[in-house]
C-alpha atoms as a PDB file:
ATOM      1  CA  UNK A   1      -9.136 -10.770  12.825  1.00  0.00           C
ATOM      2  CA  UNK A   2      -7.949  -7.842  11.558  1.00  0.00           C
ATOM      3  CA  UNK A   3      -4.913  -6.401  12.854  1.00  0.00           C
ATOM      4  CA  UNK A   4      -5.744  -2.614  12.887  1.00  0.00           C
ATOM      5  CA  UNK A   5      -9.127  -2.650  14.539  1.00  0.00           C
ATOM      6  CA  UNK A   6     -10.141  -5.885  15.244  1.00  0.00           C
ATOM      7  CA  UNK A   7     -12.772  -6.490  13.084  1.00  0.00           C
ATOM      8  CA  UNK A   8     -14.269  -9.913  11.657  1.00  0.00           C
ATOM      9  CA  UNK A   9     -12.697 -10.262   7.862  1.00  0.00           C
ATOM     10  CA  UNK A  10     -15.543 -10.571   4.935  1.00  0.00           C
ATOM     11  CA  UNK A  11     -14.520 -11.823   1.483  1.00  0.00           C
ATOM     12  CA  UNK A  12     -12.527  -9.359  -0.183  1.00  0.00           C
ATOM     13  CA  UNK A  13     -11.453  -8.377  -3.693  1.00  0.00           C
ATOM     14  CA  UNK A  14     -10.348 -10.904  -6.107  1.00  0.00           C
ATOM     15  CA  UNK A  15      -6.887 -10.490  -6.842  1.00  0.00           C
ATOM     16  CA  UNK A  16      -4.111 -11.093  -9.717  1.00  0.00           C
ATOM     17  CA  UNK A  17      -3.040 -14.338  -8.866  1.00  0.00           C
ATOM     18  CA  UNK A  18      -6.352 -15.764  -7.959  1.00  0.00           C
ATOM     19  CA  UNK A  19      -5.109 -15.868  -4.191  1.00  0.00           C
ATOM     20  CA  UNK A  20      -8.007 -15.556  -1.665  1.00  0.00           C
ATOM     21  CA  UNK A  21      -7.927 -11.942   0.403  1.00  0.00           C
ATOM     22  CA  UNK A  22     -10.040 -10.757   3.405  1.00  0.00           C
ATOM     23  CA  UNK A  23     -11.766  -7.309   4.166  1.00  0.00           C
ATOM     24  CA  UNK A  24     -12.200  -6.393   7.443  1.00  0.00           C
ATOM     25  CA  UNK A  25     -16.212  -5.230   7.397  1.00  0.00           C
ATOM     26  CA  UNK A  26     -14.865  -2.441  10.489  1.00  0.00           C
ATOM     27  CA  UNK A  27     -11.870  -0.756   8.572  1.00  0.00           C
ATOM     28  CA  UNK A  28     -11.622  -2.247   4.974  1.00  0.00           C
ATOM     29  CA  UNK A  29      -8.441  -3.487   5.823  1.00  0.00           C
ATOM     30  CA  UNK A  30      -7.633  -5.884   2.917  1.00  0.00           C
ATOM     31  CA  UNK A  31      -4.784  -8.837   3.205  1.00  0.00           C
ATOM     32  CA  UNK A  32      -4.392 -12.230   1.890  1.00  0.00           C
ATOM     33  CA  UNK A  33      -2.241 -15.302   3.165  1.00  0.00           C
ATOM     34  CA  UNK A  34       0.649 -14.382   1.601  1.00  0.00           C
ATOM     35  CA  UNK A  35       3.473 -16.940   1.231  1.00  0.00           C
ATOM     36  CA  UNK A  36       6.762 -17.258   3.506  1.00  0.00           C
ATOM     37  CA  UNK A  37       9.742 -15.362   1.647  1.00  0.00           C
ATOM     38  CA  UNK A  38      12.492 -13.433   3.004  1.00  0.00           C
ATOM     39  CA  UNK A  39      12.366 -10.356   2.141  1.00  0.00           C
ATOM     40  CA  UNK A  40      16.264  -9.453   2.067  1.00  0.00           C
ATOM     41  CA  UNK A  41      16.240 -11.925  -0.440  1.00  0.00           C
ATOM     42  CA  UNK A  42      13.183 -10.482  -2.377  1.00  0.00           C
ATOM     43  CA  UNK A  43      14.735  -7.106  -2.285  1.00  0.00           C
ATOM     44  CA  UNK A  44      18.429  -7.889  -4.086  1.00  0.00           C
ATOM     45  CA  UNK A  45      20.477  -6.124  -6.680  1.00  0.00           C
ATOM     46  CA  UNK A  46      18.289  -7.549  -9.488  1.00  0.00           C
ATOM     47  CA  UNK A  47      15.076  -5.613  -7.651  1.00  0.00           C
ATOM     48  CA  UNK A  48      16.650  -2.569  -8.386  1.00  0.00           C
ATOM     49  CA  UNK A  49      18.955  -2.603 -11.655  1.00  0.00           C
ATOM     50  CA  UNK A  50      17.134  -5.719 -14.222  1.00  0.00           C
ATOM     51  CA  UNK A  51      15.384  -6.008 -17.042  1.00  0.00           C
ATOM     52  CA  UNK A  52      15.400  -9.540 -16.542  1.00  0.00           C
ATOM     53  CA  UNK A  53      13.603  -9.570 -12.864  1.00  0.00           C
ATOM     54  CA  UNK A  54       9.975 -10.384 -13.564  1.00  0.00           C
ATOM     55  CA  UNK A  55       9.857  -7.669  -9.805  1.00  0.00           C
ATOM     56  CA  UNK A  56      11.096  -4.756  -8.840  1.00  0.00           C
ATOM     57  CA  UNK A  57      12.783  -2.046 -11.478  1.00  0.00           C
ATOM     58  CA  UNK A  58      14.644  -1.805 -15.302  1.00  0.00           C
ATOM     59  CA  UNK A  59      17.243   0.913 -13.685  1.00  0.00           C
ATOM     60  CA  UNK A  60      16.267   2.494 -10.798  1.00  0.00           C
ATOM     61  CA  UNK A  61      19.377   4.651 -10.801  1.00  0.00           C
ATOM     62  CA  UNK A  62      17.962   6.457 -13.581  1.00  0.00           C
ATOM     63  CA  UNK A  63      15.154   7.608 -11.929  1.00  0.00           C
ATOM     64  CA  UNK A  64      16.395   9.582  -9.570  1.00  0.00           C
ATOM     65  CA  UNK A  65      15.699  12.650 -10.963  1.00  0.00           C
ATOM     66  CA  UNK A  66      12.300  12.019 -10.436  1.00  0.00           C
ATOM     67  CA  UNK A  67      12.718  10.380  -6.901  1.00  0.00           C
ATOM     68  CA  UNK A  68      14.650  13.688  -5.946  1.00  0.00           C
ATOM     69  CA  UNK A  69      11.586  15.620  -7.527  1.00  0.00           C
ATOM     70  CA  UNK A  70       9.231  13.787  -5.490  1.00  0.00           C
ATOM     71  CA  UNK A  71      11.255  13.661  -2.004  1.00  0.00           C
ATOM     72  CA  UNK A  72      11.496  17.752  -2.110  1.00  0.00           C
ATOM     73  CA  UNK A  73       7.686  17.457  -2.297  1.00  0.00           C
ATOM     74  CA  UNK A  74       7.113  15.427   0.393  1.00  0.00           C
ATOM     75  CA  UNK A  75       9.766  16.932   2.486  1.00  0.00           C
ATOM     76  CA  UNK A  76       8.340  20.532   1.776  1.00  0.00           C
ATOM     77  CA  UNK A  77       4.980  19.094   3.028  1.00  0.00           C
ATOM     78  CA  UNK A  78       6.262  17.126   5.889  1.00  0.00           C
ATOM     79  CA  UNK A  79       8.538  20.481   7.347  1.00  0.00           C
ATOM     80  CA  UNK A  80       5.027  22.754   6.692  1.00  0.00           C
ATOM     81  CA  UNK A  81       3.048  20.139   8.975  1.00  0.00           C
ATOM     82  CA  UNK A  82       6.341  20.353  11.705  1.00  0.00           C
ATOM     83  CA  UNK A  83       5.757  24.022  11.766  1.00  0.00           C
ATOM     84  CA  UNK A  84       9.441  23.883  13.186  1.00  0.00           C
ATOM     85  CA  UNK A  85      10.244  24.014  16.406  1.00  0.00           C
ATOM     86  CA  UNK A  86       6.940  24.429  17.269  1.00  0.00           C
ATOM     87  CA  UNK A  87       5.555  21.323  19.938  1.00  0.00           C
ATOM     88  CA  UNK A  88       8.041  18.929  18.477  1.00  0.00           C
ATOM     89  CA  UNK A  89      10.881  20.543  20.775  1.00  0.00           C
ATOM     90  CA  UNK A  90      12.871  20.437  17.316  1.00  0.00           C
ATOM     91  CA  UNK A  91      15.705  23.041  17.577  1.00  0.00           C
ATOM     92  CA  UNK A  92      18.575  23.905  15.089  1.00  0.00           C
ATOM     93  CA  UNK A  93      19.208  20.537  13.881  1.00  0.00           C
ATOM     94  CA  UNK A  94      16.040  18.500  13.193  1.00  0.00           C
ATOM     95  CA  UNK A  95      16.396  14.904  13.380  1.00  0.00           C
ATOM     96  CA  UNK A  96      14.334  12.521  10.927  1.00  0.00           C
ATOM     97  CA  UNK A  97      14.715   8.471  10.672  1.00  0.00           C
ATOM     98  CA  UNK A  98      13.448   6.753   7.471  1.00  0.00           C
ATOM     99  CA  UNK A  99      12.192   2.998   7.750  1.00  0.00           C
ATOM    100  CA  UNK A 100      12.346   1.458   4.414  1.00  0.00           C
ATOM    101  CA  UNK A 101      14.906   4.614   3.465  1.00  0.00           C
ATOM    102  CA  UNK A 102      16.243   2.447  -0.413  1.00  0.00           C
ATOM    103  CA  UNK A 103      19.057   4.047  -1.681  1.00  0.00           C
ATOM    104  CA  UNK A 104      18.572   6.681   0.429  1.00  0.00           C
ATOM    105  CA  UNK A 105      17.410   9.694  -2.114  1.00  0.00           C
ATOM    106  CA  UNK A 106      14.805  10.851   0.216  1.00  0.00           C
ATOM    107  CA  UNK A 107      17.666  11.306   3.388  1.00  0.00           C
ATOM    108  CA  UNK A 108      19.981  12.650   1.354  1.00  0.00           C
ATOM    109  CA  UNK A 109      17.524  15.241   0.087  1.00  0.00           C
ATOM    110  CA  UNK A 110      16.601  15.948   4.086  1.00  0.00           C
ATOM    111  CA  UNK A 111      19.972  16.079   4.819  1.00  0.00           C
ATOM    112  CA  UNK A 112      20.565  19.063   2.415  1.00  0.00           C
ATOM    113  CA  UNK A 113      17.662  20.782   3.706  1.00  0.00           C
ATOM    114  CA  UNK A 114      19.372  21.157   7.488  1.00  0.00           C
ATOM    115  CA  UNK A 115      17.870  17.994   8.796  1.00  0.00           C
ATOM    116  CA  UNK A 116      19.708  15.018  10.996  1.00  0.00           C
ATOM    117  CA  UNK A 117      18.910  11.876   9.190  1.00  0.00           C
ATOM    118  CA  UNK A 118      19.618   8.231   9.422  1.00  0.00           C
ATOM    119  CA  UNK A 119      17.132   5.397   8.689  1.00  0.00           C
ATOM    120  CA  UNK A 120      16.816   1.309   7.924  1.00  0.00           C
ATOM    121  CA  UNK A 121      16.267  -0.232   4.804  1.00  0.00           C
ATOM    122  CA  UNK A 122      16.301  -4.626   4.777  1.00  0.00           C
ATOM    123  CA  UNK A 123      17.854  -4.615   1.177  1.00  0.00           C
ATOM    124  CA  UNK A 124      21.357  -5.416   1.003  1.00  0.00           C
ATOM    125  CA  UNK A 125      21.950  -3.367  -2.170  1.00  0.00           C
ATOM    126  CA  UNK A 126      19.750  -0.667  -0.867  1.00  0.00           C
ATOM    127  CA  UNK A 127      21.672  -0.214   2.058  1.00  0.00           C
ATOM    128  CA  UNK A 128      24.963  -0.246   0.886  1.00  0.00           C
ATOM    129  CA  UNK A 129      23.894   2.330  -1.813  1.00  0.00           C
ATOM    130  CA  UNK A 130      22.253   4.630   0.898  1.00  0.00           C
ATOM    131  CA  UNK A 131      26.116   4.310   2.621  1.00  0.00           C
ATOM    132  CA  UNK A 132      27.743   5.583  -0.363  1.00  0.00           C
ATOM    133  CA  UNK A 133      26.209   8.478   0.297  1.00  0.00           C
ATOM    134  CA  UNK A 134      27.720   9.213   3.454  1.00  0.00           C
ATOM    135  CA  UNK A 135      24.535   8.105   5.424  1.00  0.00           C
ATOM    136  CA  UNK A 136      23.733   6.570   8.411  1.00  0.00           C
ATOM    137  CA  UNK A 137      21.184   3.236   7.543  1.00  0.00           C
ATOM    138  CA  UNK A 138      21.326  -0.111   9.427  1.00  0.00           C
ATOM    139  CA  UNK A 139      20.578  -2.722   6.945  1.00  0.00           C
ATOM    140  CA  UNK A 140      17.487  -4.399   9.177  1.00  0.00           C
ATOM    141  CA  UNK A 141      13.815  -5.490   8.740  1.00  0.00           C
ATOM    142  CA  UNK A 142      12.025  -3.277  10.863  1.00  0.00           C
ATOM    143  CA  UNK A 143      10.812  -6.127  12.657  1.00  0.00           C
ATOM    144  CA  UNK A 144      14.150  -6.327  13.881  1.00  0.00           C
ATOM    145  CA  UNK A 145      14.770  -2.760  15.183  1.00  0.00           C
ATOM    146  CA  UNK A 146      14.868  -1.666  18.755  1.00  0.00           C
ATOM    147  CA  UNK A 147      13.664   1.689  20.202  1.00  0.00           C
ATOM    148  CA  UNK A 148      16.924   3.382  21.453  1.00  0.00           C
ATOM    149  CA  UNK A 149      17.466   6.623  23.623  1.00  0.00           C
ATOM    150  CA  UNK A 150      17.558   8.058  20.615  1.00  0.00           C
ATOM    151  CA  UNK A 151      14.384  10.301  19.890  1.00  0.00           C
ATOM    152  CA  UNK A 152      13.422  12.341  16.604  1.00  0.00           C
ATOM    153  CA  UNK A 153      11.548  15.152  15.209  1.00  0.00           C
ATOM    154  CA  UNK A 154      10.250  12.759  12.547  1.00  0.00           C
ATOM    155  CA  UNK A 155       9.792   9.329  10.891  1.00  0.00           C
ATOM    156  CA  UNK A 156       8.929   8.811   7.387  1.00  0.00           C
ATOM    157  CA  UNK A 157       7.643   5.576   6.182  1.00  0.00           C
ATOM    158  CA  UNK A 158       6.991   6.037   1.931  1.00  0.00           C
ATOM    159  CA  UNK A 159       5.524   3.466  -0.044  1.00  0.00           C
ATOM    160  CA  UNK A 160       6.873   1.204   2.370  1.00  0.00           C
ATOM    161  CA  UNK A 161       3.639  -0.286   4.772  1.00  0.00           C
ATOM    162  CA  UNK A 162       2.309  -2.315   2.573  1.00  0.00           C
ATOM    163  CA  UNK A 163       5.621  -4.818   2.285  1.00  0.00           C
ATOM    164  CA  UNK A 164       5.668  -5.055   6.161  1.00  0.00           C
ATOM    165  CA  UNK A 165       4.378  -8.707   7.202  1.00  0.00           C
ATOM    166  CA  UNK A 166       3.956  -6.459  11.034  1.00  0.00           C
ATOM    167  CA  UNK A 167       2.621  -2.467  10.060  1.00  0.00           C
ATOM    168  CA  UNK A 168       1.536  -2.715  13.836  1.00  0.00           C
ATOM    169  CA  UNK A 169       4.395  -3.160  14.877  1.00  0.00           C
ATOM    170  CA  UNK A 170       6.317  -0.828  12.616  1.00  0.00           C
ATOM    171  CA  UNK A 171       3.755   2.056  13.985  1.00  0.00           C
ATOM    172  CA  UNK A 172       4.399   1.102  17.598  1.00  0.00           C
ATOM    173  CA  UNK A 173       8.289   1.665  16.634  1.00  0.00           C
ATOM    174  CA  UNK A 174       7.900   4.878  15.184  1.00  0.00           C
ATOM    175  CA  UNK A 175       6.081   6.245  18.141  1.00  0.00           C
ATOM    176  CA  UNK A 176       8.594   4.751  20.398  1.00  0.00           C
ATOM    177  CA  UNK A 177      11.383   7.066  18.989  1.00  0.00           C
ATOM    178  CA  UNK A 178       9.633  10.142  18.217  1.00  0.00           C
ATOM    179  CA  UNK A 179       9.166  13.215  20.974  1.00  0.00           C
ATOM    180  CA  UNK A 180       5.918  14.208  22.164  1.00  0.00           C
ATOM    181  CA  UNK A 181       4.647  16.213  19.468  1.00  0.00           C
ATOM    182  CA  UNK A 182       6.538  14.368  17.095  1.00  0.00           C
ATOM    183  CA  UNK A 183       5.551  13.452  13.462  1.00  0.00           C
ATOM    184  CA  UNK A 184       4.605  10.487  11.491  1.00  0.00           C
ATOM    185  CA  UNK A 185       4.598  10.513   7.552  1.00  0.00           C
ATOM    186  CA  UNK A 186       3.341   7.752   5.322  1.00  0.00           C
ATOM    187  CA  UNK A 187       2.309   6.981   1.807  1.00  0.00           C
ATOM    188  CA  UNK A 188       0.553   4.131   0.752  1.00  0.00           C
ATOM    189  CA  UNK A 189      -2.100   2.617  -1.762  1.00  0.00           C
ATOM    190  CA  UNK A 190      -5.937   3.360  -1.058  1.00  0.00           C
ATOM    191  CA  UNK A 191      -7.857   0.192  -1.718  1.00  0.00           C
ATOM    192  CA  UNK A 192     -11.276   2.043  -1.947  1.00  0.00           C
ATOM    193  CA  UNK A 193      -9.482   4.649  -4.479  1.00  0.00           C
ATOM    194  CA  UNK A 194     -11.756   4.891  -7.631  1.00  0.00           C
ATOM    195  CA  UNK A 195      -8.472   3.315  -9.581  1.00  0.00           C
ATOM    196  CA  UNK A 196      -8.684   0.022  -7.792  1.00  0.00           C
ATOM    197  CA  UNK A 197     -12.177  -0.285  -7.667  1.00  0.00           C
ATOM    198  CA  UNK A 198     -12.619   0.361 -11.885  1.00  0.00           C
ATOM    199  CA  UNK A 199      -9.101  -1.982 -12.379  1.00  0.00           C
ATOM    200  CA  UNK A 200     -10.318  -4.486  -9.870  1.00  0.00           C
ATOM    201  CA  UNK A 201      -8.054  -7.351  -9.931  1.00  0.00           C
ATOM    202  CA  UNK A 202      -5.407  -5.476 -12.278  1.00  0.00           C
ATOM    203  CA  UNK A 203      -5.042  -2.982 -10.314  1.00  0.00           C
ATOM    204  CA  UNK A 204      -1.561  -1.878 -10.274  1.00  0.00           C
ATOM    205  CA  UNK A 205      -0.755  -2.196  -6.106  1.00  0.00           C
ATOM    206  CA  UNK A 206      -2.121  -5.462  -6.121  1.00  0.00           C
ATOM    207  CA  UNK A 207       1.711  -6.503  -6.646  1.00  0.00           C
ATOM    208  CA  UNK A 208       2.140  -9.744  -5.235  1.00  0.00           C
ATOM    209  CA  UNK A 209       4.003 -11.309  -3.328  1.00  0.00           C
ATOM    210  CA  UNK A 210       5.524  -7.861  -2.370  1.00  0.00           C
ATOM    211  CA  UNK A 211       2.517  -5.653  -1.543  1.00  0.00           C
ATOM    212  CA  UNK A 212       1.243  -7.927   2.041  1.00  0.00           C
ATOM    213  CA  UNK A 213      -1.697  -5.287   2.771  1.00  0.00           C
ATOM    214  CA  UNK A 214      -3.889  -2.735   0.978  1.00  0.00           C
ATOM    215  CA  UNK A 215      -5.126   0.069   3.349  1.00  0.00           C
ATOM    216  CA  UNK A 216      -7.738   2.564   3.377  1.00  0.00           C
ATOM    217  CA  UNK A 217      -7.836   6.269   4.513  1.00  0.00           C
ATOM    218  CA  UNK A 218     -10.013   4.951   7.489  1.00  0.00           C
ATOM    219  CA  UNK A 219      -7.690   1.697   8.320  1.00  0.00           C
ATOM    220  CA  UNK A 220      -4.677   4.258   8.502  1.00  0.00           C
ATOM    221  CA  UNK A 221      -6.315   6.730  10.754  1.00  0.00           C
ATOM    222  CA  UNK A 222      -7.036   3.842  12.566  1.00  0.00           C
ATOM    223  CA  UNK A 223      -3.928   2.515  12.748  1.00  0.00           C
ATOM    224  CA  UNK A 224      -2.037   5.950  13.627  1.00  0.00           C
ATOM    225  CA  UNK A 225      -5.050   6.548  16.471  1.00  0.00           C
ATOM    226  CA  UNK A 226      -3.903   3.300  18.513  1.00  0.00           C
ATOM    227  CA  UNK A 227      -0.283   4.429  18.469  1.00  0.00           C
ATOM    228  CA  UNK A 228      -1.097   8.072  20.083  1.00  0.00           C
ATOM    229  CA  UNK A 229      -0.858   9.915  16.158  1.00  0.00           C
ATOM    230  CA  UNK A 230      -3.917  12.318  15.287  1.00  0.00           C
ATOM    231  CA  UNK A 231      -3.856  12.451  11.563  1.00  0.00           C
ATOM    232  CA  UNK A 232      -3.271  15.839  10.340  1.00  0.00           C
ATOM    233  CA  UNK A 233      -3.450  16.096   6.591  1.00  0.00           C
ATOM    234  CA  UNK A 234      -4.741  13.726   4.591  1.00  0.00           C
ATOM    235  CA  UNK A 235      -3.194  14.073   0.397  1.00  0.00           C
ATOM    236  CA  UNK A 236      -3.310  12.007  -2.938  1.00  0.00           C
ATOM    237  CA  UNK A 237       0.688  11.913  -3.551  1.00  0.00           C
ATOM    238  CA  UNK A 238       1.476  12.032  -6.830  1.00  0.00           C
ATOM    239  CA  UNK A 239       5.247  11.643  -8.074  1.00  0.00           C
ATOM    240  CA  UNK A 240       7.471  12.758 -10.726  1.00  0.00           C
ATOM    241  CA  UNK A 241       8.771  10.040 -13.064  1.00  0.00           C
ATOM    242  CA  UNK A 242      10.399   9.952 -16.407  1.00  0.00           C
ATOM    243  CA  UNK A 243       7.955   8.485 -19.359  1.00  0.00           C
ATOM    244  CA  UNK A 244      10.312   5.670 -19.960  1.00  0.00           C
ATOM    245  CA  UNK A 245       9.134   4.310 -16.010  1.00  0.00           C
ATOM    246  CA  UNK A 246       5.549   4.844 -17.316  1.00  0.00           C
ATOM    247  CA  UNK A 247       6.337   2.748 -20.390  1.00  0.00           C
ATOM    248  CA  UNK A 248       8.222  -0.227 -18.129  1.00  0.00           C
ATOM    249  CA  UNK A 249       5.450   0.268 -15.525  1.00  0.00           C
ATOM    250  CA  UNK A 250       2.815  -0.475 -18.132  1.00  0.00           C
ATOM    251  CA  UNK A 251       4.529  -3.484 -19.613  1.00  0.00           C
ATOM    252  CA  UNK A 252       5.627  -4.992 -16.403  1.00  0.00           C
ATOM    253  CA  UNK A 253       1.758  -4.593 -14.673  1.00  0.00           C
ATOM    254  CA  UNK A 254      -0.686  -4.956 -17.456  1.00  0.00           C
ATOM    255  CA  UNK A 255       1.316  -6.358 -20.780  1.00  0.00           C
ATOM    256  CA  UNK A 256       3.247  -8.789 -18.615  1.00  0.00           C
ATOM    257  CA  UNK A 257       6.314  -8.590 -20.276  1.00  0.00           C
ATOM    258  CA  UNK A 258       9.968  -7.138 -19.939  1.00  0.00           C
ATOM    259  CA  UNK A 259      10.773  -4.088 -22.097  1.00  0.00           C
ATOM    260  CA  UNK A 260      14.195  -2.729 -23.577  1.00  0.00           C
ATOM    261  CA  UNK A 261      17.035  -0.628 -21.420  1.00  0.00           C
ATOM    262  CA  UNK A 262      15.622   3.125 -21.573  1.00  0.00           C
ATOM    263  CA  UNK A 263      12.665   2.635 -23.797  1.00  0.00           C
ATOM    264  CA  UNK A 264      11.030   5.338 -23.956  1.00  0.00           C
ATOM    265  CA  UNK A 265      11.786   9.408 -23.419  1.00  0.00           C
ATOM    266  CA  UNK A 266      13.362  10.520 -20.406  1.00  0.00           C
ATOM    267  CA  UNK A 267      11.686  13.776 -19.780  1.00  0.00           C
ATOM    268  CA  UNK A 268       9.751  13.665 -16.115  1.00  0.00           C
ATOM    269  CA  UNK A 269       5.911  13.811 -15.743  1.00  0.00           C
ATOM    270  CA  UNK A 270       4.042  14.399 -12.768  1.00  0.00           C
ATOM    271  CA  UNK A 271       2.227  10.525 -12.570  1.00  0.00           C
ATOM    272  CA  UNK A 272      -0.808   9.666 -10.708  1.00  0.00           C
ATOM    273  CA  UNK A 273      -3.909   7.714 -10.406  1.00  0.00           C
ATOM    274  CA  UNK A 274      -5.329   9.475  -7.153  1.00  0.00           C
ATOM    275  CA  UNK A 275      -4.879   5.724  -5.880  1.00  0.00           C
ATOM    276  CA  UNK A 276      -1.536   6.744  -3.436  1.00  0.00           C
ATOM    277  CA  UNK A 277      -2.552   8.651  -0.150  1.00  0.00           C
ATOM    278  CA  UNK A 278      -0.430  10.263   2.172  1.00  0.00           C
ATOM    279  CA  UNK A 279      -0.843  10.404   5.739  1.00  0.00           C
ATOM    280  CA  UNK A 280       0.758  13.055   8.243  1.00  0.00           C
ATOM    281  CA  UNK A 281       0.425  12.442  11.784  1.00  0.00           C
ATOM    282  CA  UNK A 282       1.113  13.795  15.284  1.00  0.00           C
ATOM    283  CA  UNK A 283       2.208  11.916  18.188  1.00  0.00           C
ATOM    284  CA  UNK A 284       0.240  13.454  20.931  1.00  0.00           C
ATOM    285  CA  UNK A 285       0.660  10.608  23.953  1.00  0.00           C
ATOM    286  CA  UNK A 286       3.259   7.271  24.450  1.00  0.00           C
ATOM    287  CA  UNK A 287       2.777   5.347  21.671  1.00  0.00           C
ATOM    288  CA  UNK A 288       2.190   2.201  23.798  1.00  0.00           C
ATOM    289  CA  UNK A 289       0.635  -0.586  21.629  1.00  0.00           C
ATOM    290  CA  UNK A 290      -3.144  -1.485  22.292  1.00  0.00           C
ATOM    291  CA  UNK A 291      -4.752  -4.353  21.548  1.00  0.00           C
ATOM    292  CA  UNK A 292      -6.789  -4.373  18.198  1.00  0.00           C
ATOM    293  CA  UNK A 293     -10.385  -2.722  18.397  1.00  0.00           C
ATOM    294  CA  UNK A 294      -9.472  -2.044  21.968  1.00  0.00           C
END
């Protein structure tokens, strides 16, 4: 059954690995039965800074130009949606909480712009990276965060749904510690973008084991609607990244293979496939969980 609506799963696309995956025939939902792995362990130093980690990034320290690039985007959207201290009851000092925050470039962009920030992140190195920055971040799966008294103006979830063995869940948490009025802000890969479909089972997203579900603009909506959130804006993200990332990117997805330290210029591009969709929602009731198609 699928866990954002309900519906019965069909057979769905074929993917890298030759693993077995599900659409739901409702929502397009698509999953497969992914192993058990811990993620904290998935997500180490190696995910972030190795050329030897068949996962995860060459040097992701040196593409935070780019990451900085890309969070002003996304933040400049996000405060335009807030329309601040409109119904959000935001005053001087907005307050935003990032699940799946990294190293913490997006927060420490927010931060600079006048917002209150803190967030969780599961990795380790993430974490502790995010700290030496000065910023709040419990180092936690979100399945193992608790709503507090706390409440915020925002959450911001980027490229992050798709590792989450429990996205329910992780929506249900959001709206648990966001005011009425609040906002919800998500990127993730569309599954019925025209990228996918043409790449089929070399698409780029379909990065297993990491990537647990692939989502569509509907399944989201979906998703947002049974936790109280009207979707507001719908946008293809794109994001600025230096063409050395597209060269690693390309070898790492398609050639299969490692490349050098820094191959490739370091100027920034903006990248994208139209195959990345954002999501901006409103909370406009409790965000009390319902059950699936209900």
């Amino acid at each position: 059954m699928c866990v954002v609506c309900g519906g019965a799963p069909g057979v769905g696309p074929r993917l890298p690995t030759g693993a077995a995956s599900r659409r739901c025939i409702r929502c397009g939902l698509v999953w497969w039965d992914w192993p058990e792995f811990e993620p904290a362990a998935l997500y180490d130093r190696d995910y972030f800074q190795s050329t030897q980690h068949a996962k995860g990034y060459d040097d992701y320290a040196a593409l935070e130009p780019g990451v900085r690039r890309t969070a002003r985007l996304r933040l400049g959207r996000l405060e335009r949606c807030v329309r601040l201290g409109s119904e959000s009851g935001a005053g001087d000092k907005r307050r935003l909480f990032e699940i799946g925050c990294g190293t913490g470039v997006f927060l420490d962009e927010a931060r600079a712009a006048g917002w209150e920030v803190c967030g969780a992140e599961v990795s380790a190195y993430g974490a502790a990276q995010a700290a030496q920055r000065g910023l709040r971040v419990e180092r936690a799966a979100i399945e193992e965060l608790r709503p507090t008294s706390e409440k915020f103006d925002c959450v911001a979830m980027w490229d992050v749904i798709e590792h989450l063995r429990d996205p329910d869940g992780a929506i249900a948490f959001a709206a648990s510690i966001l005011r009425p009025g609040g906002w919800m802000a998500l990127s993730t890969g569309d599954v019925d973008s025209l990228a996918a479909r043409v790449s089929g089972s070399r698409w780029h997203l379909y990065n297993l084991p990491e990537h647990l579900f692939f989502f569509t603009v509907r399944s989201l909506r979906a998703l947002l609607a049974r936790h109280g959130f009207e979707t507001k804006l719908v946008v293809r993200e794109w994001q600025w990244v230096p063409a050395s990332y597209l060269v690693e990117r390309l070898s790492k997805t398609l050639l299969r293979r490692q490349t050098r330290p820094g191959a490739g210029p370091r100027w920034l591009l903006p990248a994208t496939l139209f195959d990345i969709v954002g999501l901006y929602g409103q909370l406009r009731e409790a965000g009390a969980a319902r059950e699936p198609g209900r």
